[in-house]
N, C-alpha and C. Protein backbone atom coordinates (compact mmCIF):
# COMPACT_ATOMS: atom_id res chain seq x y z
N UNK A 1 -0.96 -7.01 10.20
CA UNK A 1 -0.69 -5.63 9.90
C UNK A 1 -2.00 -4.95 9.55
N UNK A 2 -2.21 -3.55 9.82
CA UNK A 2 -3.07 -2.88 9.37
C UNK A 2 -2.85 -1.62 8.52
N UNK A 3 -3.22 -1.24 7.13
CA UNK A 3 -3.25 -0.37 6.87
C UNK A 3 -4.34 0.92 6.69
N UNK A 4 -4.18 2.30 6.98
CA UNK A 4 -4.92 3.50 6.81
C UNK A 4 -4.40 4.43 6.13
N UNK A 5 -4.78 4.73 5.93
CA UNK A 5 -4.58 6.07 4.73
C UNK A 5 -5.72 7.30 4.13
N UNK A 6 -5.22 8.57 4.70
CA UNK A 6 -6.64 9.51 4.14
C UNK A 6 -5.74 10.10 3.18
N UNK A 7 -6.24 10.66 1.85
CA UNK A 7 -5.44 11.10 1.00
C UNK A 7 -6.16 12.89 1.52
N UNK A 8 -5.36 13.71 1.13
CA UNK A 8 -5.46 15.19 1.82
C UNK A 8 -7.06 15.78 1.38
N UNK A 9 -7.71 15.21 0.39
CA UNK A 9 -8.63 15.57 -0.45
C UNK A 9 -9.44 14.48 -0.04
N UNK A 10 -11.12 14.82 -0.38
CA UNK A 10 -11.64 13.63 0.25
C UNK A 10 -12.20 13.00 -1.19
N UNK A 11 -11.63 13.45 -2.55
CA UNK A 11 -11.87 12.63 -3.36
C UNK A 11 -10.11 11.56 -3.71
N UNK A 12 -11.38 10.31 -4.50
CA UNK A 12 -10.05 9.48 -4.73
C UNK A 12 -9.14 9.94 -5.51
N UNK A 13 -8.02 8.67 -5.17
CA UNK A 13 -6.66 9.02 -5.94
C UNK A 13 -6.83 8.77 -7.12
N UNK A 14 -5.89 9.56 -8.07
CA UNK A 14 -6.25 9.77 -9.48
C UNK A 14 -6.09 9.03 -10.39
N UNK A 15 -6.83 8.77 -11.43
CA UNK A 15 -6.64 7.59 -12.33
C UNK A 15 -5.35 7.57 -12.75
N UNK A 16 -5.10 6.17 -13.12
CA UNK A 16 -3.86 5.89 -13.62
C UNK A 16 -3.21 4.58 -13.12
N UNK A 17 -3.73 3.94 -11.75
CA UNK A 17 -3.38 2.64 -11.30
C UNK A 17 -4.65 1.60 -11.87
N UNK A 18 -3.90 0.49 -12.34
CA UNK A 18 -5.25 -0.26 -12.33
C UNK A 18 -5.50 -0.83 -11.30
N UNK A 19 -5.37 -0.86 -10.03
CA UNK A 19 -5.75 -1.42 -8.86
C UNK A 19 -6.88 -0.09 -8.42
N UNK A 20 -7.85 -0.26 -7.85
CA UNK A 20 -8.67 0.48 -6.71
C UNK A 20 -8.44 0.46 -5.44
N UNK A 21 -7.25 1.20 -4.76
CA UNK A 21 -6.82 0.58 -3.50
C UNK A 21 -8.29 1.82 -2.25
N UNK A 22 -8.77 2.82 -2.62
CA UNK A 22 -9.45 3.89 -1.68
C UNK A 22 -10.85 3.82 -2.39
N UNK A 23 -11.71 4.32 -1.44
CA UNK A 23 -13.24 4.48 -1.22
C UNK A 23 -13.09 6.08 -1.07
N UNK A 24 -13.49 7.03 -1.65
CA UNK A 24 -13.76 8.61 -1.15
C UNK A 24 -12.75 9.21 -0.78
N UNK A 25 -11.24 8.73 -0.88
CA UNK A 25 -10.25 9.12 -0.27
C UNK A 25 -9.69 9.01 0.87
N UNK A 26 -10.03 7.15 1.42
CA UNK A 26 -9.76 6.60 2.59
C UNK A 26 -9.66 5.53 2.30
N UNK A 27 -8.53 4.96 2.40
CA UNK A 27 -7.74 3.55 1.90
C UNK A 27 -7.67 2.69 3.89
N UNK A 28 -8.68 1.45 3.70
CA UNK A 28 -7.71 0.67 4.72
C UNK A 28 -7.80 -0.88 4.74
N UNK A 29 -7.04 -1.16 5.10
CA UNK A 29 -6.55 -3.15 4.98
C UNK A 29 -6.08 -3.20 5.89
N UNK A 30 -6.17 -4.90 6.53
CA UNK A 30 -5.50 -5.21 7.49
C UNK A 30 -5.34 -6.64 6.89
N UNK A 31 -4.75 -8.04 7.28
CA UNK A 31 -4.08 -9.30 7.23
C UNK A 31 -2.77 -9.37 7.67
N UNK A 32 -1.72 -10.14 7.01
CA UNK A 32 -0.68 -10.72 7.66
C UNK A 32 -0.13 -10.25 6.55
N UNK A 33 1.68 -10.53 6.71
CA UNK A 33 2.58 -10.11 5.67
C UNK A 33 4.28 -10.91 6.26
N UNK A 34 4.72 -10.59 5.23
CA UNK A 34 5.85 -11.47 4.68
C UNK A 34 6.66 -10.71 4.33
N UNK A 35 7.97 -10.55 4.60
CA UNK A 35 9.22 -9.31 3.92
C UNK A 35 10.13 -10.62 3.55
N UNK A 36 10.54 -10.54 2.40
CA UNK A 36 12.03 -10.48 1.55
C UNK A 36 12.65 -9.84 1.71
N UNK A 37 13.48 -10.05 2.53
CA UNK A 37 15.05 -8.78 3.01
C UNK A 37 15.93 -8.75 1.42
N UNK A 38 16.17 -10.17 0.95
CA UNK A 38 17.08 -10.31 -0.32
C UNK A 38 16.37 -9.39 -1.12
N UNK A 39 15.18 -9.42 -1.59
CA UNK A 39 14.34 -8.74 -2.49
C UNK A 39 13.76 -7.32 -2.03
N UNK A 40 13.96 -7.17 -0.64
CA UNK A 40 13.59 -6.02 -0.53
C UNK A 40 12.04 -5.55 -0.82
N UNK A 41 11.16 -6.89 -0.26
CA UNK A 41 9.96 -6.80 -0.91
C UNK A 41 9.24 -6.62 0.42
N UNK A 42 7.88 -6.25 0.87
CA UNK A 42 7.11 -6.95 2.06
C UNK A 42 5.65 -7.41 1.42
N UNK A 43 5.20 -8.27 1.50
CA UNK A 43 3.93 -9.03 1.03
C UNK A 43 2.94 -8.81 1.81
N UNK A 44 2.11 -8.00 1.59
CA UNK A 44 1.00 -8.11 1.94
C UNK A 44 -0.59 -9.07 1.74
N UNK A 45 -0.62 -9.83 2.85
CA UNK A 45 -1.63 -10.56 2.48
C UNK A 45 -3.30 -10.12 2.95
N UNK A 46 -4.02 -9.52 2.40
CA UNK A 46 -5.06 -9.16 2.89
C UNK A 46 -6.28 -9.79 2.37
N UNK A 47 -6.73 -9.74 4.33
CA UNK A 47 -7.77 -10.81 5.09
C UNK A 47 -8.76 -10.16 4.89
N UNK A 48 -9.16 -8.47 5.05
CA UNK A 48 -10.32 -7.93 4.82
C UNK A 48 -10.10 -6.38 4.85
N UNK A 49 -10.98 -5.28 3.82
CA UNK A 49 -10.42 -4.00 3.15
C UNK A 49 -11.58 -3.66 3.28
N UNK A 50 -11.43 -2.10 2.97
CA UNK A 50 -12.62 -1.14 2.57
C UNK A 50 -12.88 -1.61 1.48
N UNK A 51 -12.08 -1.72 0.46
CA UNK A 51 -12.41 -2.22 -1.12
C UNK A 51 -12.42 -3.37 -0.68
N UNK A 52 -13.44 -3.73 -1.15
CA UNK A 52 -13.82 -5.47 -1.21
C UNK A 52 -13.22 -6.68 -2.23
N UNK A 53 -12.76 -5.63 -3.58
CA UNK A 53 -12.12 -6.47 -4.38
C UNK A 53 -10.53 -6.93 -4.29
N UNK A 54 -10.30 -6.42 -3.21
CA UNK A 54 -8.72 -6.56 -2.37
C UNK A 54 -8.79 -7.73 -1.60
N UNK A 55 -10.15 -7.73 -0.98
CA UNK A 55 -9.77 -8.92 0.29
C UNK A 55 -9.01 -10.23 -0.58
N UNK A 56 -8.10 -10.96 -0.04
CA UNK A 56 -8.06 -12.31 -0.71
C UNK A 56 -6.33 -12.41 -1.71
N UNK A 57 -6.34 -10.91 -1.48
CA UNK A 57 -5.34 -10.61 -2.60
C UNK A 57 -3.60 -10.29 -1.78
N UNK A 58 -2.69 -10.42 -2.75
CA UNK A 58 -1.41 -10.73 -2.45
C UNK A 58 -0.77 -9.24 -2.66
N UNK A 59 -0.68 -8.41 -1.73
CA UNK A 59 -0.07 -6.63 -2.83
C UNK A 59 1.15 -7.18 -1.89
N UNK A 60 2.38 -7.22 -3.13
CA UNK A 60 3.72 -6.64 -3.20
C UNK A 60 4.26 -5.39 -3.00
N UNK A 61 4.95 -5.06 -2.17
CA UNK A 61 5.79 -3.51 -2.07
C UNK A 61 7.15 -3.79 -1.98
N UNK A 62 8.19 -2.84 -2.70
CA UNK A 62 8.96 -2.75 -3.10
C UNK A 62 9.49 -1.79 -1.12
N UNK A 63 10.19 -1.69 -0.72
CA UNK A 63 10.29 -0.76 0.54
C UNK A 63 12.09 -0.64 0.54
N UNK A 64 12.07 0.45 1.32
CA UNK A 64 13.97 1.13 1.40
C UNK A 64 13.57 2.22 2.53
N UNK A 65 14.54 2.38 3.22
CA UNK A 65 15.20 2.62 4.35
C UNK A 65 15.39 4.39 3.77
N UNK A 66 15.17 5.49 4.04
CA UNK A 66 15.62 6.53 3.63
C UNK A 66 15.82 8.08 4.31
N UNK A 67 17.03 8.55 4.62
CA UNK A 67 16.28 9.83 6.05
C UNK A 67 15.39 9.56 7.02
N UNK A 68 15.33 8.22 7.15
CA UNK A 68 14.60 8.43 8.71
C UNK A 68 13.27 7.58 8.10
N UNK A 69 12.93 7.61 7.11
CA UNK A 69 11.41 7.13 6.36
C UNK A 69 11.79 5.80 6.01
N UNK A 70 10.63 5.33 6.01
CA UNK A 70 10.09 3.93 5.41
C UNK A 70 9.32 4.20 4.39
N UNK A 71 10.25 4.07 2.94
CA UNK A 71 9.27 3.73 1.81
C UNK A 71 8.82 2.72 0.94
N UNK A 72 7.51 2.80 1.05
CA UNK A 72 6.85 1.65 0.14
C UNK A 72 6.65 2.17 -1.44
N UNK A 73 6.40 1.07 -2.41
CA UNK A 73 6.16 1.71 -3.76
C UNK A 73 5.46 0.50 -3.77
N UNK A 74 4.62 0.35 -4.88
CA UNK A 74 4.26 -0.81 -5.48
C UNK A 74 5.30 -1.75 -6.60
N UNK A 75 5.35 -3.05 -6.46
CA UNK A 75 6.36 -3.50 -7.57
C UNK A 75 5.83 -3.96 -8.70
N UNK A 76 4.74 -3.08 -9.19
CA UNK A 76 4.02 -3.47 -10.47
C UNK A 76 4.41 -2.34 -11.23
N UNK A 77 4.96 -2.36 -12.44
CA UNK A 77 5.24 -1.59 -13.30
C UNK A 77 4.15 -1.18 -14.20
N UNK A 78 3.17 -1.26 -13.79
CA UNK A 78 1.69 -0.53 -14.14
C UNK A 78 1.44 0.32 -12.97
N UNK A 79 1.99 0.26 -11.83
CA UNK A 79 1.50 1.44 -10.55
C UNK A 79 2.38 2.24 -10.51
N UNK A 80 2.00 3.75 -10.28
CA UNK A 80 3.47 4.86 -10.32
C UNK A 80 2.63 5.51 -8.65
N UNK A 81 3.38 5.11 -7.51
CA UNK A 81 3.04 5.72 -6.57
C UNK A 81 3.86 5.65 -5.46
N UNK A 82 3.81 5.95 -4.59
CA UNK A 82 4.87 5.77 -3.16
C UNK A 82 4.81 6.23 -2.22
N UNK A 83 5.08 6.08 -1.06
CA UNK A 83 4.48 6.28 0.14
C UNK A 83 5.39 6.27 1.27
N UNK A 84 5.70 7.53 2.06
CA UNK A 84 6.54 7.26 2.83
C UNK A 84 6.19 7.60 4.41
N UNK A 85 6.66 6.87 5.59
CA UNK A 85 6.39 7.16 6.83
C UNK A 85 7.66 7.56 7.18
N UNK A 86 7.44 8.44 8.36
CA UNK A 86 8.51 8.57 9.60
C UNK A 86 8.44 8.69 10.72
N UNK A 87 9.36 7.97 11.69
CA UNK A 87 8.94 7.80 12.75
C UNK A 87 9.14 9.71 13.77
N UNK A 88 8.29 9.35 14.38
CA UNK A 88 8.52 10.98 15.43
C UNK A 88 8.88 10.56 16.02
């Protein structure tokens, strides 16, 4: 899997996570991943990131089915964020 992400602003996202997931307001990862249908989880395993202190690391997302979107959240109850796609 690969992830990208520009946040609308080209500064980073705002304090309050203790993770550093973006560089300048451009988040990206790629590795392999793992979903828990029971748990409703998908595991991200990432092989190599813009942030360097990610590579190596295990991010959990919480994900649900919603209007058409795919949303992710983080399942750390220290992260307040969420993220949704839809397909065109």
């Amino acid at each position: 899997m690969s992830v990208q992400i520009m946040l609308p602003s080209a500064q980073s996202a705002p304090d309050g996570n203790p993770v550093k997931y973006d560089q300048g307001g451009y988040e990206a990862y790629f590795g392999t991943y793992e979903v828990d249908e029971q748990a409703h989880t998908v595991t991200h395993h990432v092989r190599g990131s813009l942030v360097r202190a990610l590579i190596g690391k295990n991010l959990t997302r919480v994900y649900r089915f919603s209007d058409g979107q795919l949303v992710l959240k983080s399942s750390r109850p220290d992260e307040h964020w969420a993220i949704a796609w839809e397909h065109y």
